[in-house]
PDB file of N, CA and C in Angstrom:
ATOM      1  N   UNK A   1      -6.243 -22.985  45.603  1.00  0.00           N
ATOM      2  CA  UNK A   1      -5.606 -24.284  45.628  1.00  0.00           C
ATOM      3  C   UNK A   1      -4.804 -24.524  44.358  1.00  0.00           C
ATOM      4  N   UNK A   2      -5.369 -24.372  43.224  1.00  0.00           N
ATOM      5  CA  UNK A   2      -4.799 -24.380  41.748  1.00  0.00           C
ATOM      6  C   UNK A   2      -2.993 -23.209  41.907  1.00  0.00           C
ATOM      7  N   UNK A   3      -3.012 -22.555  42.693  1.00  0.00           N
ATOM      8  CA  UNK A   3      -2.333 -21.487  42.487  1.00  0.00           C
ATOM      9  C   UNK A   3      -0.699 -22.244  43.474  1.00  0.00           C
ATOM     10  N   UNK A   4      -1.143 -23.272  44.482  1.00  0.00           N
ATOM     11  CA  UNK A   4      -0.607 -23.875  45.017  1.00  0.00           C
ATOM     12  C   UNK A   4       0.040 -24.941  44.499  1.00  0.00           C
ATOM     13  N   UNK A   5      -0.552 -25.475  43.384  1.00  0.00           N
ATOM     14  CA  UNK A   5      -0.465 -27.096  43.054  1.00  0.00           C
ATOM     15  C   UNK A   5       0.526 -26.618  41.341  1.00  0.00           C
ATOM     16  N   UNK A   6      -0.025 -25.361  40.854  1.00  0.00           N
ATOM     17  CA  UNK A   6       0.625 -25.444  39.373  1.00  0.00           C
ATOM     18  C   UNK A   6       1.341 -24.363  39.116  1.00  0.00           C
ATOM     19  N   UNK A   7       0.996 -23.559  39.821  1.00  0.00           N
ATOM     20  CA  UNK A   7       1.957 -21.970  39.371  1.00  0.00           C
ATOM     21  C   UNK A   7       2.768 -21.614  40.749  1.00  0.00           C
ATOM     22  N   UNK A   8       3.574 -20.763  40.415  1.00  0.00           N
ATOM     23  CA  UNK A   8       4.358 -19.399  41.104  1.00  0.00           C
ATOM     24  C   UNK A   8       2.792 -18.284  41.489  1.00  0.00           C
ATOM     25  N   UNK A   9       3.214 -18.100  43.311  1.00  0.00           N
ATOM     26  CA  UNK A   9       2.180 -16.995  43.277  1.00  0.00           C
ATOM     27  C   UNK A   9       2.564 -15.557  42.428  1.00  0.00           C
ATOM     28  N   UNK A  10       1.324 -15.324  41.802  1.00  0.00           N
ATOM     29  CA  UNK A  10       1.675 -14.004  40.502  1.00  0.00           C
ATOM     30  C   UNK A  10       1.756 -14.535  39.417  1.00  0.00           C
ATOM     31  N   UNK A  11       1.690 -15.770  39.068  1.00  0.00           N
ATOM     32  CA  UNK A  11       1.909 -15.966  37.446  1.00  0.00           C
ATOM     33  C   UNK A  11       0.855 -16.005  37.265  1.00  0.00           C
ATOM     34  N   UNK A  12       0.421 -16.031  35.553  1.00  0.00           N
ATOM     35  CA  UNK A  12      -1.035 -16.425  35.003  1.00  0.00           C
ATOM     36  C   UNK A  12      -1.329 -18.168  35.480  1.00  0.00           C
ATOM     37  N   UNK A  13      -2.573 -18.043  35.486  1.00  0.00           N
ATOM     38  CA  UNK A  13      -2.989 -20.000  35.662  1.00  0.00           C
ATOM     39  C   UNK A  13      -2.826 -20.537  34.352  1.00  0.00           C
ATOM     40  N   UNK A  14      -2.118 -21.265  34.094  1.00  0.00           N
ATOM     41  CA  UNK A  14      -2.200 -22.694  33.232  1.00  0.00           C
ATOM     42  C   UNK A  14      -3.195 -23.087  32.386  1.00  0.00           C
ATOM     43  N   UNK A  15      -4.485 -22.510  32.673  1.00  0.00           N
ATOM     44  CA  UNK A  15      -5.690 -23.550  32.411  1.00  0.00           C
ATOM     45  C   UNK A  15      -6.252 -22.632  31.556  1.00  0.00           C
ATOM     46  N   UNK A  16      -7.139 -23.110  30.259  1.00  0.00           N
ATOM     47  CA  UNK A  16      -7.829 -22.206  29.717  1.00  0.00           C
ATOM     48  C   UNK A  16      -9.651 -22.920  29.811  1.00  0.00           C
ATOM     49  N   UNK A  17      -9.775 -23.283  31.008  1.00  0.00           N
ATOM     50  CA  UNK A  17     -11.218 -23.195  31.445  1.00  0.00           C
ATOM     51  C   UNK A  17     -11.078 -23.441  32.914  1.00  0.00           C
ATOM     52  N   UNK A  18     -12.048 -22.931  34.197  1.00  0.00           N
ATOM     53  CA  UNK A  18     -12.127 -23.375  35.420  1.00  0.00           C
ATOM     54  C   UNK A  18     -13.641 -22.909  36.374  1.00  0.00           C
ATOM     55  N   UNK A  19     -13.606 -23.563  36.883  1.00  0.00           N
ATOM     56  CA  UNK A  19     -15.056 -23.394  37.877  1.00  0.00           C
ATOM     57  C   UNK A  19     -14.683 -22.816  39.040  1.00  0.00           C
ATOM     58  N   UNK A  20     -15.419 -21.845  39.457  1.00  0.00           N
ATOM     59  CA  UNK A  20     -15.369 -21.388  40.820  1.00  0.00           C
ATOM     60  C   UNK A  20     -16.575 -21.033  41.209  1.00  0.00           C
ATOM     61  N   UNK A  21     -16.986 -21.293  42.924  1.00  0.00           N
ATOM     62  CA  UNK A  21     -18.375 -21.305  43.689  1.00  0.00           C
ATOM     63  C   UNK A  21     -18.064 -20.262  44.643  1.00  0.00           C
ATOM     64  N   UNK A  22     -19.043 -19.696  44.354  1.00  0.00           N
ATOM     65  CA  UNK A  22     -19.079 -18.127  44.909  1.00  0.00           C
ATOM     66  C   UNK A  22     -20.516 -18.475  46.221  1.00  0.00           C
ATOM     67  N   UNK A  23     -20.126 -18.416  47.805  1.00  0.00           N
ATOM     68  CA  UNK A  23     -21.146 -18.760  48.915  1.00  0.00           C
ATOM     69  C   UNK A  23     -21.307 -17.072  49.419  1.00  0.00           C
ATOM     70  N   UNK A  24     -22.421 -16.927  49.272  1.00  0.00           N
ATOM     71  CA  UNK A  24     -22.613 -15.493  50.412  1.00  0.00           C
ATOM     72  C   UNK A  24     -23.944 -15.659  51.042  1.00  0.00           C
ATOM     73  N   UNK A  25     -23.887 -16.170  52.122  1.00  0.00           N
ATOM     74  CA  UNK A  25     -24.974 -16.480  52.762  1.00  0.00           C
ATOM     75  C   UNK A  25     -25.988 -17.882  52.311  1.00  0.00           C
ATOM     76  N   UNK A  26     -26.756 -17.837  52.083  1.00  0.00           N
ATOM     77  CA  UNK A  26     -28.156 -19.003  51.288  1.00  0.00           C
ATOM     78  C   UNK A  26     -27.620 -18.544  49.869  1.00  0.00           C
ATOM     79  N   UNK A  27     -27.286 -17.995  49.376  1.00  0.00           N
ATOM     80  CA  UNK A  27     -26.662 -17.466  47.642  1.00  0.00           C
ATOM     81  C   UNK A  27     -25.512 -18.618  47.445  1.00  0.00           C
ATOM     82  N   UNK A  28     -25.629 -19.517  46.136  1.00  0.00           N
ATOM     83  CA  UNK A  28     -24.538 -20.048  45.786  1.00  0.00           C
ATOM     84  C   UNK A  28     -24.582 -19.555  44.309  1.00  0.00           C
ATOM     85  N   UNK A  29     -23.366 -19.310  43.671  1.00  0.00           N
ATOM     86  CA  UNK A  29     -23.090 -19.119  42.416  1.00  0.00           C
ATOM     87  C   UNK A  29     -21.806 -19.650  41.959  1.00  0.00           C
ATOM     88  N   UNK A  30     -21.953 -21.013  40.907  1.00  0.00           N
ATOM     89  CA  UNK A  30     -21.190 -21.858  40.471  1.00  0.00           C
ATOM     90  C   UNK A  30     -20.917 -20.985  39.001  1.00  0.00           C
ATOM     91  N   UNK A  31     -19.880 -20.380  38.599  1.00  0.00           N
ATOM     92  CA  UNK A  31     -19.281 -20.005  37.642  1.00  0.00           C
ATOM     93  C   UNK A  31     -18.267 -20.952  36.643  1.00  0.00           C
ATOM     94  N   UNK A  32     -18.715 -20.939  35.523  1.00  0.00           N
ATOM     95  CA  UNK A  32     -17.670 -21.942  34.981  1.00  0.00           C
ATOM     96  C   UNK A  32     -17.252 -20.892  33.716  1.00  0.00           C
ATOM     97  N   UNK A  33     -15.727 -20.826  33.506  1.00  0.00           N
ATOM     98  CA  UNK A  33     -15.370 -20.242  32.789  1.00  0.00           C
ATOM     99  C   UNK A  33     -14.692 -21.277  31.323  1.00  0.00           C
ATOM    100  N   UNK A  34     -14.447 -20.608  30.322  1.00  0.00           N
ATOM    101  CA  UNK A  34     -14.256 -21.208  28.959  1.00  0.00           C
ATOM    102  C   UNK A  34     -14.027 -20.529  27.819  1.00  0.00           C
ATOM    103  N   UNK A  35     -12.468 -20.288  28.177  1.00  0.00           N
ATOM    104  CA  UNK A  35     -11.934 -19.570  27.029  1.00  0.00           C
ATOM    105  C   UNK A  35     -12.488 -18.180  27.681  1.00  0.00           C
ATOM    106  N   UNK A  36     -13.235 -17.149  26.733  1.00  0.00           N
ATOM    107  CA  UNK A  36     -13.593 -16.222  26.989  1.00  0.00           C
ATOM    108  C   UNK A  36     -15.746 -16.402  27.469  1.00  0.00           C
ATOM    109  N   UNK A  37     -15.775 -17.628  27.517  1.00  0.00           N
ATOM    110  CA  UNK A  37     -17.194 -17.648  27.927  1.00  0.00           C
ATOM    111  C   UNK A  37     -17.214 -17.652  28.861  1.00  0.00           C
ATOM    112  N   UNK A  38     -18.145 -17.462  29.635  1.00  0.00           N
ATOM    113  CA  UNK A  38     -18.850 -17.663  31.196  1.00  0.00           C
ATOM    114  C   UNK A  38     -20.325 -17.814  31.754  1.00  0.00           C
ATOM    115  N   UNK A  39     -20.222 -19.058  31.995  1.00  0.00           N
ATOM    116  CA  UNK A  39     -21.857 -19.659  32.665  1.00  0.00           C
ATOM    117  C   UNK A  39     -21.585 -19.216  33.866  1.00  0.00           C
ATOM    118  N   UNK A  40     -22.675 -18.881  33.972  1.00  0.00           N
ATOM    119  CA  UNK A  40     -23.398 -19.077  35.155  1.00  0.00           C
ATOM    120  C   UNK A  40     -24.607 -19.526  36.029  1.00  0.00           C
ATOM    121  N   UNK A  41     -24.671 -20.384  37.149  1.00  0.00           N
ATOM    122  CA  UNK A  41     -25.902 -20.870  37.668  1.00  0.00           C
ATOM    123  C   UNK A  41     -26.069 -20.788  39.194  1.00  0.00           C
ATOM    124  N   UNK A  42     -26.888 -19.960  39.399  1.00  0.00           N
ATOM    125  CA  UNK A  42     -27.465 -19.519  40.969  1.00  0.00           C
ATOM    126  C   UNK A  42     -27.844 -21.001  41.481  1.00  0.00           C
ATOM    127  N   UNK A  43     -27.689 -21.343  42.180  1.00  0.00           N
ATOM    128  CA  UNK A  43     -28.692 -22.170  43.009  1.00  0.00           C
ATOM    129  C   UNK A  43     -28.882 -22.154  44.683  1.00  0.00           C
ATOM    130  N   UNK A  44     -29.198 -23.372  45.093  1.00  0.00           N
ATOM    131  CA  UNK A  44     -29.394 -23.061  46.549  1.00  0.00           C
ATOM    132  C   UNK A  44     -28.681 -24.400  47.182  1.00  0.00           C
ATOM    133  N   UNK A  45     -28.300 -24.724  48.571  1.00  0.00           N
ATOM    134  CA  UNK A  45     -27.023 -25.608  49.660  1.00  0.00           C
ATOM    135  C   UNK A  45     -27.868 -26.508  48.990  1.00  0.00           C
ATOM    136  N   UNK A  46     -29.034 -26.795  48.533  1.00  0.00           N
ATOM    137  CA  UNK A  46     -29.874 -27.939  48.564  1.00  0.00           C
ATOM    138  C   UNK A  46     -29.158 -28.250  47.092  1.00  0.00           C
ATOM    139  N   UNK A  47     -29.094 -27.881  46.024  1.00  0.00           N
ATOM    140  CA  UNK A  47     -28.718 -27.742  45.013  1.00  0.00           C
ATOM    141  C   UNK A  47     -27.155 -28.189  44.543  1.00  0.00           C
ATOM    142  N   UNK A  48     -26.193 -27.236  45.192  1.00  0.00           N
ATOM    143  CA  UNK A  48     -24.989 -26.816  44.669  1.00  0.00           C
ATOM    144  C   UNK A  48     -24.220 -28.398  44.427  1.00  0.00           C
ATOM    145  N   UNK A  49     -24.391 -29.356  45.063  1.00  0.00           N
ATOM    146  CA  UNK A  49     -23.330 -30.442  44.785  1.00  0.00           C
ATOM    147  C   UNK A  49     -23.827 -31.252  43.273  1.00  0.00           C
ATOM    148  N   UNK A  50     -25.085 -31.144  42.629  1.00  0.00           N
ATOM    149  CA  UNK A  50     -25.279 -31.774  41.575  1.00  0.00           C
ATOM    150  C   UNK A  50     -25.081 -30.280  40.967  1.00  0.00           C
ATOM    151  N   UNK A  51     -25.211 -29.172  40.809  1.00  0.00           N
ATOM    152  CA  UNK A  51     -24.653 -28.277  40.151  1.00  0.00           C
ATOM    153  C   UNK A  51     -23.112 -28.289  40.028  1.00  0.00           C
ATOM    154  N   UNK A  52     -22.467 -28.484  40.912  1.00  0.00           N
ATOM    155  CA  UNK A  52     -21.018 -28.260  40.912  1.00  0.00           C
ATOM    156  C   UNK A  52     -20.853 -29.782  39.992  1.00  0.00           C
ATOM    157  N   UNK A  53     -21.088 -30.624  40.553  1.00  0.00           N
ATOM    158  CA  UNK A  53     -20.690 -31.859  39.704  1.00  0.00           C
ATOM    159  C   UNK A  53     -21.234 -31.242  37.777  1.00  0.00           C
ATOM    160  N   UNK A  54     -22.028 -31.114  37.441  1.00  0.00           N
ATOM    161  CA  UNK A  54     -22.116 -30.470  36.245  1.00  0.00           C
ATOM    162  C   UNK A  54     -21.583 -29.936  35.641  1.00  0.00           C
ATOM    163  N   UNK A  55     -20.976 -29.162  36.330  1.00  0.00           N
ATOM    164  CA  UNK A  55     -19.709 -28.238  35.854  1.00  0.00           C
ATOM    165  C   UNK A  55     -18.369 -28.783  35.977  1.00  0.00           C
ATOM    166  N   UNK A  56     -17.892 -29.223  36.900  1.00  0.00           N
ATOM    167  CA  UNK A  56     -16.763 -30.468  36.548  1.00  0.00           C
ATOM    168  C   UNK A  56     -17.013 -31.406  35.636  1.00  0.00           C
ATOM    169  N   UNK A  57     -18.101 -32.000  35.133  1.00  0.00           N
ATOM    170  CA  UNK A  57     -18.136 -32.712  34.317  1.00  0.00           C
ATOM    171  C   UNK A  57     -18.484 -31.821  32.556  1.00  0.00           C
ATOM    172  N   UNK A  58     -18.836 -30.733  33.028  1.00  0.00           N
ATOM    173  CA  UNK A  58     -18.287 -29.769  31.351  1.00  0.00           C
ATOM    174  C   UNK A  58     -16.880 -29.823  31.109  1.00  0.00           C
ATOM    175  N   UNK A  59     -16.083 -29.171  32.259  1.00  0.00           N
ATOM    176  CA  UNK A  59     -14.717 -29.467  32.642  1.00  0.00           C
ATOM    177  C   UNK A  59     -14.020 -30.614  31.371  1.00  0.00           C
ATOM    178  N   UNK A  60     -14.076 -31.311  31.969  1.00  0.00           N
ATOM    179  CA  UNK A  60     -13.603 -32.602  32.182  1.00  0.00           C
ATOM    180  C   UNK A  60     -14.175 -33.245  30.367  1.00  0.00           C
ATOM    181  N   UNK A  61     -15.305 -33.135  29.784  1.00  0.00           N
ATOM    182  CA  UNK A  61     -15.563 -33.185  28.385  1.00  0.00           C
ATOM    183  C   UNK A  61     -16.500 -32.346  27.612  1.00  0.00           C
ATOM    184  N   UNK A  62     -15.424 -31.452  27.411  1.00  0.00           N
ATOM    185  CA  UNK A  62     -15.731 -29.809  26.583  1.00  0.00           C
ATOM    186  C   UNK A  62     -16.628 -29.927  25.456  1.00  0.00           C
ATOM    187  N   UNK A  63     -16.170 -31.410  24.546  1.00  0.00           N
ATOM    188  CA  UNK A  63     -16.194 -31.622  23.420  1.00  0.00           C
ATOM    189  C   UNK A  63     -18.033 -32.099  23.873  1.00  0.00           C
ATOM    190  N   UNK A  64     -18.489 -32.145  24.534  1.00  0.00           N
ATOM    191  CA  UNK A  64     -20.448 -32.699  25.142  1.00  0.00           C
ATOM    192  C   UNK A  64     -20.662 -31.303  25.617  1.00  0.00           C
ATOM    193  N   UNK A  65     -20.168 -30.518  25.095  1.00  0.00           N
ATOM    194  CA  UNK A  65     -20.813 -29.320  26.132  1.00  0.00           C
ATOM    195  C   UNK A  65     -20.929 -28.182  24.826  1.00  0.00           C
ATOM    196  N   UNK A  66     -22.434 -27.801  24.805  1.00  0.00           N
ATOM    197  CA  UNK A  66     -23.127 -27.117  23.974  1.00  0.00           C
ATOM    198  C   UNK A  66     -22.592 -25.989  24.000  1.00  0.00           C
ATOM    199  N   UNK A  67     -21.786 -25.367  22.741  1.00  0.00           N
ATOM    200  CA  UNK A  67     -21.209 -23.610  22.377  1.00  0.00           C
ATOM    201  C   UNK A  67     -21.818 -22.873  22.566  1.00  0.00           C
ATOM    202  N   UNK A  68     -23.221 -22.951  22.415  1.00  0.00           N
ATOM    203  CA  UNK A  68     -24.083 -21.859  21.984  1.00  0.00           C
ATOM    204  C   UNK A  68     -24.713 -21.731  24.259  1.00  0.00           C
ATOM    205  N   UNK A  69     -25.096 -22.872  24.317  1.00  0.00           N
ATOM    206  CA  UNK A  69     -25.570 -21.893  26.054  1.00  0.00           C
ATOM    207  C   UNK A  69     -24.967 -22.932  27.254  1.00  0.00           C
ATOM    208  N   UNK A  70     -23.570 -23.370  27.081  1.00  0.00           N
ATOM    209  CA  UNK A  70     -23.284 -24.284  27.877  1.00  0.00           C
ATOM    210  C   UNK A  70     -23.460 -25.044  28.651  1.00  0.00           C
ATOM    211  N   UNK A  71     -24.563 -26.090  28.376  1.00  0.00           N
ATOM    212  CA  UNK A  71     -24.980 -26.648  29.267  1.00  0.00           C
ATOM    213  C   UNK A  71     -24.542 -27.873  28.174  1.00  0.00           C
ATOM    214  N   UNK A  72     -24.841 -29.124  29.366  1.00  0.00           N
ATOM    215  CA  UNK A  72     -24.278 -30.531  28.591  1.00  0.00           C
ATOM    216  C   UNK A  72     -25.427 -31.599  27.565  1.00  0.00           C
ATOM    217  N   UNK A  73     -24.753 -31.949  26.387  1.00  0.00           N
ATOM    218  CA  UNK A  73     -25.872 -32.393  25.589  1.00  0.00           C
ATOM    219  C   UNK A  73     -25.841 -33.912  25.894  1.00  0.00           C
ATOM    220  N   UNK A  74     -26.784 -34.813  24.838  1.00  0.00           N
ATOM    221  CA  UNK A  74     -27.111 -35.798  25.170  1.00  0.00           C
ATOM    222  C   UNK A  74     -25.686 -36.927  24.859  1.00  0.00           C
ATOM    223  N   UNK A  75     -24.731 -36.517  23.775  1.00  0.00           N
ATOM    224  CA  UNK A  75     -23.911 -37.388  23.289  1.00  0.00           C
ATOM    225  C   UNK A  75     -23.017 -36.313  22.613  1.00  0.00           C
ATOM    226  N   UNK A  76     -21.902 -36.942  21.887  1.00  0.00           N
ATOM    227  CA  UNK A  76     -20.733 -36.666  21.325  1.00  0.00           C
ATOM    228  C   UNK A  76     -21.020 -36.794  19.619  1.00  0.00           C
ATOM    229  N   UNK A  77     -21.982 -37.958  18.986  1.00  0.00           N
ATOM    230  CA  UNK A  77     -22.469 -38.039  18.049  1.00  0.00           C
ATOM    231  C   UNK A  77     -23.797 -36.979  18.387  1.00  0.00           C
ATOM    232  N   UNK A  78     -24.579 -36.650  18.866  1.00  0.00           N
ATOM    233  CA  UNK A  78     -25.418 -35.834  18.568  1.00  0.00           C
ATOM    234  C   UNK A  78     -24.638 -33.975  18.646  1.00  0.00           C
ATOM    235  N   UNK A  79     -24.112 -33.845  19.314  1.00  0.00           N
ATOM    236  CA  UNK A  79     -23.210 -32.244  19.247  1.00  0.00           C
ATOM    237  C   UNK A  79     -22.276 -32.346  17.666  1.00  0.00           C
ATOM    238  N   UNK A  80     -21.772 -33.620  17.092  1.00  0.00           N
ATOM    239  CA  UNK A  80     -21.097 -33.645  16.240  1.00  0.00           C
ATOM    240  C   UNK A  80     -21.719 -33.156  14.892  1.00  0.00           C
ATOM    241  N   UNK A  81     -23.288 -33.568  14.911  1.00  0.00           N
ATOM    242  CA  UNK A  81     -23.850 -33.222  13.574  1.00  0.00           C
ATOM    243  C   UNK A  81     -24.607 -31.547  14.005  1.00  0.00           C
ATOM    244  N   UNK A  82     -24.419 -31.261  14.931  1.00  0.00           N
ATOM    245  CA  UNK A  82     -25.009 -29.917  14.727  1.00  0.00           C
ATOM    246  C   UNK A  82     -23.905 -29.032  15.541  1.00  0.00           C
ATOM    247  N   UNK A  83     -22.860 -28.799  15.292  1.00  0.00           N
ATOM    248  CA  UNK A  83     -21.544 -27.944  15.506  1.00  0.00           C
ATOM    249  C   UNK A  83     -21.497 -27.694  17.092  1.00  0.00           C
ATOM    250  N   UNK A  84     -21.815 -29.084  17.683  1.00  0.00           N
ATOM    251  CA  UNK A  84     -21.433 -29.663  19.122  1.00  0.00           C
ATOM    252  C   UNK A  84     -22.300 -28.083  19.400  1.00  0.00           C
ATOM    253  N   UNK A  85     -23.910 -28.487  19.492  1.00  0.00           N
ATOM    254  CA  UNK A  85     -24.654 -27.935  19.890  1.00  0.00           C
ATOM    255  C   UNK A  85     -25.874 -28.844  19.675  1.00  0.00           C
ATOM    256  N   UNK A  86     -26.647 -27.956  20.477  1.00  0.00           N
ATOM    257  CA  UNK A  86     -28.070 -28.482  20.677  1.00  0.00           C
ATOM    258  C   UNK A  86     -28.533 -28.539  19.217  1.00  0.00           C
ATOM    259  N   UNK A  87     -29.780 -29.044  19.066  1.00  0.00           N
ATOM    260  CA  UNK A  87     -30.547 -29.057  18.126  1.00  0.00           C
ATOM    261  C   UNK A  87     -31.446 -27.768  18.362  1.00  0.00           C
ATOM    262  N   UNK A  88     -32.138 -27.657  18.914  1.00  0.00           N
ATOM    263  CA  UNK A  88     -32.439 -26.170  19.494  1.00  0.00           C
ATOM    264  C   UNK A  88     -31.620 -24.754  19.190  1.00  0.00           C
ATOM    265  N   UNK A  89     -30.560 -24.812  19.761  1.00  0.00           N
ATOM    266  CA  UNK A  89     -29.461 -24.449  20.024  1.00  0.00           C
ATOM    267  C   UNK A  89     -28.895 -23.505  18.247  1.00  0.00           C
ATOM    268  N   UNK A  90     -28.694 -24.674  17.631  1.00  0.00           N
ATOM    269  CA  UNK A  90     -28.242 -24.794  16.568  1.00  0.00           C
ATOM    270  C   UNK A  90     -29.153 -23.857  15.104  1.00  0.00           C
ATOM    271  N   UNK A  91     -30.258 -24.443  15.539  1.00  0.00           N
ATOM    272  CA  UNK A  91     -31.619 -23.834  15.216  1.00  0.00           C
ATOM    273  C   UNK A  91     -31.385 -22.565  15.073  1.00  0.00           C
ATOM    274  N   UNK A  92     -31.380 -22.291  16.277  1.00  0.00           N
ATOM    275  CA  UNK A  92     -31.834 -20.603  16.383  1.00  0.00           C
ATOM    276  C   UNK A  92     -30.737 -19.612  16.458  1.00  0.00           C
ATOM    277  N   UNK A  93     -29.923 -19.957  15.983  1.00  0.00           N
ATOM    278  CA  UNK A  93     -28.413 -19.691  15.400  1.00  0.00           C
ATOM    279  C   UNK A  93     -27.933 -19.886  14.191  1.00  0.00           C
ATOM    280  N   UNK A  94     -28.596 -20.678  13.777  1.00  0.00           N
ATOM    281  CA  UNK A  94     -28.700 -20.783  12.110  1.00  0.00           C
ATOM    282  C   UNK A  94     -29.556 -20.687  11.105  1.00  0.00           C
ATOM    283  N   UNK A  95     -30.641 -21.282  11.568  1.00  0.00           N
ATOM    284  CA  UNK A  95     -31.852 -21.838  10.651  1.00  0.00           C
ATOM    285  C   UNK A  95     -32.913 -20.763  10.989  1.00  0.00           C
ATOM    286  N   UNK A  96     -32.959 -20.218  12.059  1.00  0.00           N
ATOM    287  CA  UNK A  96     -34.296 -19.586  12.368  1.00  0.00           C
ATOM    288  C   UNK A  96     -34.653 -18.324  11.475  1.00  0.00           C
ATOM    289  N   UNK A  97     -33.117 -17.766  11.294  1.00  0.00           N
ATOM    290  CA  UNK A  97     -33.533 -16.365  10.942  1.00  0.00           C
ATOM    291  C   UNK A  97     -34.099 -15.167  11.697  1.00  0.00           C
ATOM    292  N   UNK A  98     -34.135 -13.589  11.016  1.00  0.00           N
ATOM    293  CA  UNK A  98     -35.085 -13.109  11.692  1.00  0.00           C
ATOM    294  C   UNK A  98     -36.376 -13.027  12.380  1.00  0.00           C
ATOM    295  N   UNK A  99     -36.738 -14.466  12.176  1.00  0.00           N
ATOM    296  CA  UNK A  99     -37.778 -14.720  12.634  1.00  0.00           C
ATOM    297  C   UNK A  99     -38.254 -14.539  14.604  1.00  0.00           C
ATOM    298  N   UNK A 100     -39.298 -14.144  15.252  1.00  0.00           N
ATOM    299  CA  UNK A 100     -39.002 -14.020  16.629  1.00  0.00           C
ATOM    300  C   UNK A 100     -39.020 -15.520  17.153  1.00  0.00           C
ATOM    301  N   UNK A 101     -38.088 -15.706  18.421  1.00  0.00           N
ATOM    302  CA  UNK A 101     -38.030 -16.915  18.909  1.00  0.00           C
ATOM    303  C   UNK A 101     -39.410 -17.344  19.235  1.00  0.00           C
ATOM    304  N   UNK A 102     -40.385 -16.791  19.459  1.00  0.00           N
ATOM    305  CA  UNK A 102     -41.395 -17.148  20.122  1.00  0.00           C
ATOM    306  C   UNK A 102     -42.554 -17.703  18.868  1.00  0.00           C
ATOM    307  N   UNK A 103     -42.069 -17.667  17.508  1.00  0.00           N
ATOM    308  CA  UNK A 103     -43.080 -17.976  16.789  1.00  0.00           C
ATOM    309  C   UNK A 103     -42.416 -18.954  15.901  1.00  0.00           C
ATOM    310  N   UNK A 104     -42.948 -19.780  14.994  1.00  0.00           N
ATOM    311  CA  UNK A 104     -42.691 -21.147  14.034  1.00  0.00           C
ATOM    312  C   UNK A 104     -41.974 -20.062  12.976  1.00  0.00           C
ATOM    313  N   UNK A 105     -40.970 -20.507  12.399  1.00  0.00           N
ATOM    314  CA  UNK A 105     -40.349 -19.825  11.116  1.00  0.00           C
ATOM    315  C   UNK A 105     -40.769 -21.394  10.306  1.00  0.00           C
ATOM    316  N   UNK A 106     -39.851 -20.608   8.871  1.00  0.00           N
ATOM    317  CA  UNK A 106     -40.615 -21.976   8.166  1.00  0.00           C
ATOM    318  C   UNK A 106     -39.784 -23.333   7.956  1.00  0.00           C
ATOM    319  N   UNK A 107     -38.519 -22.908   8.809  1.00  0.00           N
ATOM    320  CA  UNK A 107     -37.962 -24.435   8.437  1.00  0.00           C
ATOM    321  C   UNK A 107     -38.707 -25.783   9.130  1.00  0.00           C
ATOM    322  N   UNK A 108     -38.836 -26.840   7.959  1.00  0.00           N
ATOM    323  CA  UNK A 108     -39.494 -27.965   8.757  1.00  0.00           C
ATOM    324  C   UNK A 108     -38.492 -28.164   9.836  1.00  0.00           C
ATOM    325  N   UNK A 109     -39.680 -28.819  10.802  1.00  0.00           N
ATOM    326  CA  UNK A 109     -39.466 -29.226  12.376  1.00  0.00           C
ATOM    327  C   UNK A 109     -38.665 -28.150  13.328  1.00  0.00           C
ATOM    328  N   UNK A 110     -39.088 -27.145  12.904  1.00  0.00           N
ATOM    329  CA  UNK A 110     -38.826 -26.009  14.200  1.00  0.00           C
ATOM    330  C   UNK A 110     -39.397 -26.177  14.868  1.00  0.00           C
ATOM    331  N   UNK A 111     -38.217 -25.934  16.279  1.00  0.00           N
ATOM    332  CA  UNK A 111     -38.907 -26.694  17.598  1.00  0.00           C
ATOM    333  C   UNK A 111     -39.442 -25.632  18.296  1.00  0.00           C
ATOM    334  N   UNK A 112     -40.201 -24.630  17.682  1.00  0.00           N
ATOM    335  CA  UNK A 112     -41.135 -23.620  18.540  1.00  0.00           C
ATOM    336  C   UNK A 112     -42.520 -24.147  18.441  1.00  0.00           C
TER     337      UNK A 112
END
């Protein structure tokens, strides 16, 4: 549809992020692309319309949507103080160290 509405068939697309839902049988797979990232989330017919809405709404405000595992955070002031990432997120990308995810390192309030 995009290929209809903004380009020449054969040109590159316009867009430097987009979602596409992949159906093969009971299998849904909502792909959202970003820049050079790519989520992905399996779900099931029961599923896919609050999944797909999720992903249009990453779409739609990039700047709420966590770098580190793309999924959407709580606010715009909370992604702002930790490099528009989770607190989690952020953590274990910065602060944790070699430490294994599965155990307390020593920064106060690690959330393991």
């Amino acid at each position: 549809m995009h290929d209809l509405l903004f380009t020449v068939p054969g040109d590159e697309f316009p867009f430097t992020a987009s979602v596409v839902v992949h159906v093969d049988g009971s299998r849904h797979v909502v792909r959202r692309m970003v820049g050079g990232a790519v989520h992905e989330v399996e779900c099931t017919a029961a599923e896919i319309d609050r999944v797909v809405d999720g992903a249009l709404e990453a779409l739609l405000a990039p700047a709420q949507v966590c770098r580190a595992c793309g999924e959407l955070s709580a606010g715009t002031y909370f992604e702002a103080v930790f490099e528009r990432m989770h607190y989690v997120c952020f953590h274990f990308e910065y602060e944790h160290g070699d430490t294994d995810r599965d155990q307390t390192c020593e920064v106060p309030g690690c959330p393991v």
